[in-house]
Protein backbone atom coordinates (compact mmCIF):
# COMPACT_ATOMS: atom_id res chain seq x y z
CA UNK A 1 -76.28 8.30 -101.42
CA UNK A 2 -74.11 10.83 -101.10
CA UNK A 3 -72.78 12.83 -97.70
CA UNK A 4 -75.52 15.34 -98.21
CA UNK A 5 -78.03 12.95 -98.65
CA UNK A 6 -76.77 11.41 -95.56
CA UNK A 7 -77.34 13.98 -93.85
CA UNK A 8 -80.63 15.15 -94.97
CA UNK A 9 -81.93 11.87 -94.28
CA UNK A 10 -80.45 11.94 -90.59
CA UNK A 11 -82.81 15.33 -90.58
CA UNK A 12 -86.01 14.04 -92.01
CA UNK A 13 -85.67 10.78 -90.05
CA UNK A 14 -87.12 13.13 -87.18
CA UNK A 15 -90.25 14.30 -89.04
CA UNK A 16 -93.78 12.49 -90.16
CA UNK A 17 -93.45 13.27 -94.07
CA UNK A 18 -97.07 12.48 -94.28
CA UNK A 19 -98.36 14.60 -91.76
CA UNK A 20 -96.67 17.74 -91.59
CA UNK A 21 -98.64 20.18 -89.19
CA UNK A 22 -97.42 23.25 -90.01
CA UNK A 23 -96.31 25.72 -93.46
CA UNK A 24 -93.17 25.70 -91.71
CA UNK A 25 -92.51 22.63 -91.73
CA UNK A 26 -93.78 21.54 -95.00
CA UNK A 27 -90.58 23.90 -96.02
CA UNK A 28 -88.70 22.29 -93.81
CA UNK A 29 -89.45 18.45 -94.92
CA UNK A 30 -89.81 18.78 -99.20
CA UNK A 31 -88.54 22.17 -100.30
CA UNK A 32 -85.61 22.56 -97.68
CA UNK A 33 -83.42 19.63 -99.32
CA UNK A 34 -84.32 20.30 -102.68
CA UNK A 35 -83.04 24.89 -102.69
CA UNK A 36 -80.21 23.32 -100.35
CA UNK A 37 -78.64 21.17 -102.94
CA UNK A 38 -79.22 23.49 -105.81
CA UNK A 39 -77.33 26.23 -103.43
CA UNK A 40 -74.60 23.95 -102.48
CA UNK A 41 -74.03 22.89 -106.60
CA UNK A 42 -74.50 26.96 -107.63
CA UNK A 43 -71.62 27.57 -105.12
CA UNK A 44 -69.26 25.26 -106.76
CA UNK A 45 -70.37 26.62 -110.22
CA UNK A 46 -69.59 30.34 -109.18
CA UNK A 47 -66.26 30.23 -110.55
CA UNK A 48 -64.46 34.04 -111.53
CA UNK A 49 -68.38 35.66 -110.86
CA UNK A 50 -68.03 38.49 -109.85
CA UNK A 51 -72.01 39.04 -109.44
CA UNK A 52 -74.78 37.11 -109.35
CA UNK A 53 -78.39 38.06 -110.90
CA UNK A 54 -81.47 36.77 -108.89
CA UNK A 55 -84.02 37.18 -111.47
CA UNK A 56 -87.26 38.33 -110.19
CA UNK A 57 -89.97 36.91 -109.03
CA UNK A 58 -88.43 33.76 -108.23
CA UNK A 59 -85.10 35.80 -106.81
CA UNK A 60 -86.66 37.68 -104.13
CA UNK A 61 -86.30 34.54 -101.92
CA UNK A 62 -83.14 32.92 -103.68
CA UNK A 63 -81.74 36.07 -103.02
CA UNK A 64 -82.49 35.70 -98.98
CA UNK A 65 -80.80 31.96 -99.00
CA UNK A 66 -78.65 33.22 -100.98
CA UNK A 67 -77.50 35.42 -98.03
CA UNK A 68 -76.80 32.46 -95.64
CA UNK A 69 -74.20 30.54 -98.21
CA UNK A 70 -72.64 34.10 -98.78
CA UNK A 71 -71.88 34.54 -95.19
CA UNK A 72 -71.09 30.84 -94.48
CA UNK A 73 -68.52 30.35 -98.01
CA UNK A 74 -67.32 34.26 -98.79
CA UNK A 75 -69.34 34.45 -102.10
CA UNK A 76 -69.68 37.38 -104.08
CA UNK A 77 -72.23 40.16 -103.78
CA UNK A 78 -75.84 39.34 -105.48
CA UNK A 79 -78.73 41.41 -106.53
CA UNK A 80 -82.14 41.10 -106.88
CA UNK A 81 -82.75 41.76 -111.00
CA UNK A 82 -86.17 43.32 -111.72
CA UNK A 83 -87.06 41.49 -114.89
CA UNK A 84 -89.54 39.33 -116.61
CA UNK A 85 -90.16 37.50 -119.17
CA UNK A 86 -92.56 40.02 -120.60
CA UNK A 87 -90.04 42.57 -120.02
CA UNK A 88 -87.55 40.92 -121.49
CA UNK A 89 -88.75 39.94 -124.49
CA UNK A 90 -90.60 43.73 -125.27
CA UNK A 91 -87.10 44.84 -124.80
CA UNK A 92 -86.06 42.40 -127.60
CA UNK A 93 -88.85 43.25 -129.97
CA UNK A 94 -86.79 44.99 -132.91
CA UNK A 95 -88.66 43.75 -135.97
CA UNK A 96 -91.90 41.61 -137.05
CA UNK A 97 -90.46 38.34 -136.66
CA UNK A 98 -89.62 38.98 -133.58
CA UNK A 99 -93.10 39.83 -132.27
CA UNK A 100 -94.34 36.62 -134.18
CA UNK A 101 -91.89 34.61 -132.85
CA UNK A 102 -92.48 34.21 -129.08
CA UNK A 103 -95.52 31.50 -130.37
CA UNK A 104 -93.04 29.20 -131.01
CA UNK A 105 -92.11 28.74 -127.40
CA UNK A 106 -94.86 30.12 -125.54
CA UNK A 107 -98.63 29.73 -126.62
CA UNK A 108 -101.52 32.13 -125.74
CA UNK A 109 -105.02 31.71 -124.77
CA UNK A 110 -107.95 34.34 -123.63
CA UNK A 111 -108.90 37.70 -124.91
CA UNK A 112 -106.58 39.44 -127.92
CA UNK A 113 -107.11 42.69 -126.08
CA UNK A 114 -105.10 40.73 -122.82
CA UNK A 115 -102.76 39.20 -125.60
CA UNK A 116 -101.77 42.60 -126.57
CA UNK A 117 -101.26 43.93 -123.53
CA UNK A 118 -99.98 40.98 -121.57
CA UNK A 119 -97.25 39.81 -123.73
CA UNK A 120 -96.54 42.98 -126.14
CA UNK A 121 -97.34 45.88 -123.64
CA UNK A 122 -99.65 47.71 -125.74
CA UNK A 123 -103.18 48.97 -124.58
CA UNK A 124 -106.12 48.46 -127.22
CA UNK A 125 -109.56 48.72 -126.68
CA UNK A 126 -111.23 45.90 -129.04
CA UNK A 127 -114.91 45.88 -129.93
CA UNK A 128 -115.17 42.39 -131.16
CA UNK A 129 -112.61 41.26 -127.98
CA UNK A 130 -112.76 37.65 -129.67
CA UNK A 131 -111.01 34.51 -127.24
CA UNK A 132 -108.15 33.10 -129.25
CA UNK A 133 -105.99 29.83 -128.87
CA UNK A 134 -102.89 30.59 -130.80
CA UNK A 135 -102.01 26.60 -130.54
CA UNK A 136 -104.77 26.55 -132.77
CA UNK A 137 -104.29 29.75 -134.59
CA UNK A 138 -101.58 32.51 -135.07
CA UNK A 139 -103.72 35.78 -134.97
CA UNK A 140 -103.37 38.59 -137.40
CA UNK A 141 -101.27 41.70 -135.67
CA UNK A 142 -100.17 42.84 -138.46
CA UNK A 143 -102.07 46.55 -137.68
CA UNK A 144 -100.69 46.49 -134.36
CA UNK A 145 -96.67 45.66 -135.17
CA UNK A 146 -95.84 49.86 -135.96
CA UNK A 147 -97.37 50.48 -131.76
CA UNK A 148 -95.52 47.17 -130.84
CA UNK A 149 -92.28 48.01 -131.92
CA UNK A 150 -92.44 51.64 -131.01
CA UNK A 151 -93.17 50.78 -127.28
CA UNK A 152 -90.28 47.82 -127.26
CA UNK A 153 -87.74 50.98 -128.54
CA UNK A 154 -88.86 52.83 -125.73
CA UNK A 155 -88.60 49.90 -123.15
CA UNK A 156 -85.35 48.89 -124.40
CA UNK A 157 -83.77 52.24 -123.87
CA UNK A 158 -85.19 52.52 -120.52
CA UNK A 159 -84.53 49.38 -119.27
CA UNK A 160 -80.45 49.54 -120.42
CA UNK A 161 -80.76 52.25 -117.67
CA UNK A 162 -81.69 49.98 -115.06
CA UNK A 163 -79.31 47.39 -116.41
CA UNK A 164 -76.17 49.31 -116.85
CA UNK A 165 -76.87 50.70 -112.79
CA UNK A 166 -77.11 47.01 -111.73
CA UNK A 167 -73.98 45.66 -113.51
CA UNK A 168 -71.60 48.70 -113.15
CA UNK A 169 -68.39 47.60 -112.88
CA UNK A 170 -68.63 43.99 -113.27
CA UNK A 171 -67.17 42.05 -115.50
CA UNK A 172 -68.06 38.00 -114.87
CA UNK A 173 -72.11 38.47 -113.94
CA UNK A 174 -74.25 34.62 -113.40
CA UNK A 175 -78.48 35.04 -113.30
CA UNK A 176 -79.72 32.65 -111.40
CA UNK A 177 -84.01 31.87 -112.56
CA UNK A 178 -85.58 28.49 -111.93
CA UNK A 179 -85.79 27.12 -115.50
CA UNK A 180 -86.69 26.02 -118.22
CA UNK A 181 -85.38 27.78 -121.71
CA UNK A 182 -83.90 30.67 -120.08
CA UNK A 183 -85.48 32.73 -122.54
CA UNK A 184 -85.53 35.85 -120.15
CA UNK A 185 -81.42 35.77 -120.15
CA UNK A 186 -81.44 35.46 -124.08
CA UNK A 187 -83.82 38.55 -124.96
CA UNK A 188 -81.45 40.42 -122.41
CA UNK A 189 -78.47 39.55 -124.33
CA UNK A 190 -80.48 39.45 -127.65
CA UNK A 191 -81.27 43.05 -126.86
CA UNK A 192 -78.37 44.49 -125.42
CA UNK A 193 -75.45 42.28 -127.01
CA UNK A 194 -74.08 41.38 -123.28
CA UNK A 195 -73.30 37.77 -122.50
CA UNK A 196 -73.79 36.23 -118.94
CA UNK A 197 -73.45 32.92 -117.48
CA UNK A 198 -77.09 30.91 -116.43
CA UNK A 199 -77.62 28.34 -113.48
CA UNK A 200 -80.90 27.10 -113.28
CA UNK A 201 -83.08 24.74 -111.31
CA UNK A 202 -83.71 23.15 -114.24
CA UNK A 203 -82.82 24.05 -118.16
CA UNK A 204 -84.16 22.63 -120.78
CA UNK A 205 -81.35 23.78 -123.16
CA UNK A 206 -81.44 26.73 -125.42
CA UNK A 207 -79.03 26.78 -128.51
CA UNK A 208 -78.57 30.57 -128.78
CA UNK A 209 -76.81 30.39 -124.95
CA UNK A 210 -73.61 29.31 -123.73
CA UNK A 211 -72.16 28.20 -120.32
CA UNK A 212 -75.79 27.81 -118.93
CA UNK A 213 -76.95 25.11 -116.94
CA UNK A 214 -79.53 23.64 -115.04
CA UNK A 215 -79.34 21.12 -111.58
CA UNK A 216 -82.26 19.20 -111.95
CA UNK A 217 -81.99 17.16 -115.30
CA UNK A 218 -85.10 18.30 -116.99
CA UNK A 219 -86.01 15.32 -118.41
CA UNK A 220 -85.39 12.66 -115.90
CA UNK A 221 -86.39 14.66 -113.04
CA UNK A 222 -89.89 14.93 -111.23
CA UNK A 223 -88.80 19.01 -111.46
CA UNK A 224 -89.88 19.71 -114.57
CA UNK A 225 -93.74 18.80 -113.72
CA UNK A 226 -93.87 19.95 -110.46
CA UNK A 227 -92.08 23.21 -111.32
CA UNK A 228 -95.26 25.28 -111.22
CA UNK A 229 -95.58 23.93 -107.71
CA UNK A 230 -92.31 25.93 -106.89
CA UNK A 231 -92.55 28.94 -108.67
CA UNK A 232 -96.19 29.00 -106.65
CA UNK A 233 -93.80 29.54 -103.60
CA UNK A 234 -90.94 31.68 -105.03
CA UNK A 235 -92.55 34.67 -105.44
CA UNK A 236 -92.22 38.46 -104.62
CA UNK A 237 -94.81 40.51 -102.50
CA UNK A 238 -95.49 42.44 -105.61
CA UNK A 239 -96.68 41.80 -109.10
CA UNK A 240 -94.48 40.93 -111.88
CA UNK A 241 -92.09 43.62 -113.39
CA UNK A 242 -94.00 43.93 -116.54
CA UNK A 243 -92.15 47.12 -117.87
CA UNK A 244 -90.22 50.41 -117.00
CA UNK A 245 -91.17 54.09 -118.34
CA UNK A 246 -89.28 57.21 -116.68
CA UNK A 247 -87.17 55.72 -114.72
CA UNK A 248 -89.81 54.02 -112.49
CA UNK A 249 -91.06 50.01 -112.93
CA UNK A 250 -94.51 49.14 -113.73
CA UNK A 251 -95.91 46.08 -112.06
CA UNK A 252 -98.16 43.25 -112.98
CA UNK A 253 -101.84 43.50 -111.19
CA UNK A 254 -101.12 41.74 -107.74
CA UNK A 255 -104.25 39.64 -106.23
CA UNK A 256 -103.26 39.61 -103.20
CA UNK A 257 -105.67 37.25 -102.06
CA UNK A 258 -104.60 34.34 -103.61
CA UNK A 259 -101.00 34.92 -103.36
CA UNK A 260 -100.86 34.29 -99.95
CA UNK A 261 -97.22 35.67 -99.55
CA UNK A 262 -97.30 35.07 -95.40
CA UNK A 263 -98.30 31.53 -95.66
CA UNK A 264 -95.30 31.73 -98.34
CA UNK A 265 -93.02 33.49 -96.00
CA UNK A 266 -93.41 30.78 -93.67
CA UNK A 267 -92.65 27.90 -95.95
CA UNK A 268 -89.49 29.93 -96.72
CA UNK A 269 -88.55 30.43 -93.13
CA UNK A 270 -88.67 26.50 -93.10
CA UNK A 271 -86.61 26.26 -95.68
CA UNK A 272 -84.02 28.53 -93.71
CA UNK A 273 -84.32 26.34 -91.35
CA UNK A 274 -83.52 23.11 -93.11
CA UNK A 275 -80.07 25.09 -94.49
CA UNK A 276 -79.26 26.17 -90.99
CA UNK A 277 -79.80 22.72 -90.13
CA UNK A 278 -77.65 21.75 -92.76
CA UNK A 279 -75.01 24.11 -92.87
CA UNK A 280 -74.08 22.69 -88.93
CA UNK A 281 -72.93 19.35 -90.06
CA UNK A 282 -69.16 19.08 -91.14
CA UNK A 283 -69.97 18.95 -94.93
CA UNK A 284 -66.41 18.96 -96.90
CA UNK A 285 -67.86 17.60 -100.74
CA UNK A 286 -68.54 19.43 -103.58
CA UNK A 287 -70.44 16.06 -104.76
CA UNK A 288 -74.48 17.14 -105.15
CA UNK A 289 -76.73 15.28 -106.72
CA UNK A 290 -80.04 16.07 -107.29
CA UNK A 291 -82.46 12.51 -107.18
CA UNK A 292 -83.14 12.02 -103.47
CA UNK A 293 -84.34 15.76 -102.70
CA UNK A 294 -86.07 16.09 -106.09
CA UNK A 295 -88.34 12.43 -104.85
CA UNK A 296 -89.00 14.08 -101.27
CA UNK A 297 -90.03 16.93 -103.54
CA UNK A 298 -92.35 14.71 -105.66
CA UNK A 299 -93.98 13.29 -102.72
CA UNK A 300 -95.50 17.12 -101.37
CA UNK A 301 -96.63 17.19 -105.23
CA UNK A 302 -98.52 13.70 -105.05
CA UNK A 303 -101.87 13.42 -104.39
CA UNK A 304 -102.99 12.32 -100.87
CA UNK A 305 -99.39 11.42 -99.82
CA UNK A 306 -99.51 14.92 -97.23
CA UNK A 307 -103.28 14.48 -95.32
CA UNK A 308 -103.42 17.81 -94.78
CA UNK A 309 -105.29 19.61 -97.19
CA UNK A 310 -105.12 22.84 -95.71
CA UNK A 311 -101.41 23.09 -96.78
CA UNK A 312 -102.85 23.67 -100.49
CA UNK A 313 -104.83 25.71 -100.32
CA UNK A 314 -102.50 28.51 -100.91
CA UNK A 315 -101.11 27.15 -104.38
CA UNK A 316 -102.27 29.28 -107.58
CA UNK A 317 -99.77 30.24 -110.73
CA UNK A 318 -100.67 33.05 -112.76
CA UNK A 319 -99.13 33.44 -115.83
CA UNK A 320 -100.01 35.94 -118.11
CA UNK A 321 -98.25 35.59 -120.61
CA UNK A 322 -99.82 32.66 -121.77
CA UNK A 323 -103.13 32.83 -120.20
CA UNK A 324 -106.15 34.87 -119.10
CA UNK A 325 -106.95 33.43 -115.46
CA UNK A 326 -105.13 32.48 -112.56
CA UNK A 327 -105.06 28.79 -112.23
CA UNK A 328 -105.24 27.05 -109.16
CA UNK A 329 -102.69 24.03 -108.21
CA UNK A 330 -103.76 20.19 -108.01
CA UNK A 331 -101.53 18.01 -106.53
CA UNK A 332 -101.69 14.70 -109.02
């Protein structure tokens, strides 16, 4: 184990994994060790960065920890990036093949009315609304490419706004997402022809990116199942930034009541707390590794390992995207 392990053992020594009593605390125990490592490694990856991109909604927090390494270790300025991966990739959207495309990494199913305005940001009112599964079958969109492409023209000019005002100056800019293809970093630079460095949680790999990489190893971690678990937590207080027209970002429809952001808030103040924690031992390595926070992770994910129920109830995902509904979390 290394001295960070150590360490975070000497912590967690003091707590009842299985019983923790508190949203606080369940921060504290399995989500504290697992941001503080991937903090610690994204330090010593910073290099001649001369800003770093917390790409929304997963950012809004990172950007808050971020805060307490910044202060601690002199790191450079961050921002908070208002993007998605449906604004990203309508920004990218400069021919048919394009459009067609984005099935071969992300599938679809639900309503082609929600397809069409979920993923390609165009409003159509269908009579015969049918339910497609595009891992079963591509649908026809032929009749609506000419709309497509004329509202990804107009996205892409607005958003360069928003992305020239957030870069300014800077010459050396990181994002920082939670995994897995960074496909939200490569429409940006597919789009614009700018070129930034990635960190991720975890990265799956992506062949039209360079110097981008990912902490947990996506295929031998517990991460990359028990992502959706995290990005439950990580999330802003508003809806997804779905697109941008005048000036002024449109947002995803927020359900508040099953996002839960308090209960959220708390988990993150846990979290905090953990780093704090942290931060007040004499640490002097640069060596992270990522196995023994990524199995205290596992363990919240399990099922039954954590008695308390209650804890879960506040874990939904909604994705868009690539589906109608918002699905509610099961620990397995």
């Amino acid at each position: 184990m290394t001295q960070i392990d150590n360490y975070t053992k000497l912590l967690l020594d003091k707590k009842d994994l299985e019983n923790p009593n508190s949203f606080e605390e369940l921060g504290y125990i399995f989500i504290g060790p697992m941001v503080f490592n991937f903090f610690m490694w994204l330090k010593s990856e910073l290099g001649n960065s001369d800003k770093i991109l917390f790409n929304s909604r997963e950012g809004y927090f990172f950007k808050e920890i971020y805060e307490i390494f910044k202060n601690k270790y002199d790191l450079p300025e961050s921002v908070y990036f208002k993007t998605s991966r449906k604004l990203a990739a309508i920004s990218s959207f400069k021919n048919k093949d394009d459009i067609y495309k984005t099935f071969e990494l992300h599938r679809f199913s639900g309503k082609l009315s929600n397809l069409l305005e979920n993923r390609f940001g165009l409003k159509v009112n269908i009579i015969d609304d049918k339910s497609i599964d595009t891992s079963v079958e591509i649908p026809n969109l032929d009749e609506y490419i000419d709309d497509i492409l004329l509202e990804a023209k107009n996205t892409r000019n607005e958003y360069l706004k928003y992305i020239e005002s957030v870069i300014g100056n800077s010459t050396d800019v990181l994002m920082v997402d939670s995994g897995f293809q960074g496909m939200t970093q490569r429409n940006i630079q597919k789009a614009y022809g700018l070129k930034f460095k990635g960190r991720y949680f975890i990265y799956k790999g992506n062949p039209f990116l360079d110097d981008v990489k990912g902490f947990y190893h996506f295929e031998e971690s517990n991460l990359k199942k028990n992502l959706i678990f995290f990005e439950s937590i990580f999330i802003d207080k508003i809806g997804s930034y779905i697109n941008i027209k005048n000036g002024k970002f449109v947002n995803e429809e927020y359900n508040e009541s099953l996002q839960y952001f308090d209960e959220k808030t708390q988990i993150i103040e846990g979290v905090k707390q953990f780093i704090n924690d942290m931060l007040n031992f004499d640490i002097n390595t640069n060596d992270v590794l990522y196995v023994y926070s990524d199995m205290i992770f596992n363990l919240m994910c399990k099922k039954n390992y954590i008695k308390n129920e209650k804890l879960f109830d506040i874990f939904f995902h909604d994705n868009y995207y690539v589906r109608d509904n918002i699905k509610k979390i099961i620990r397995q």
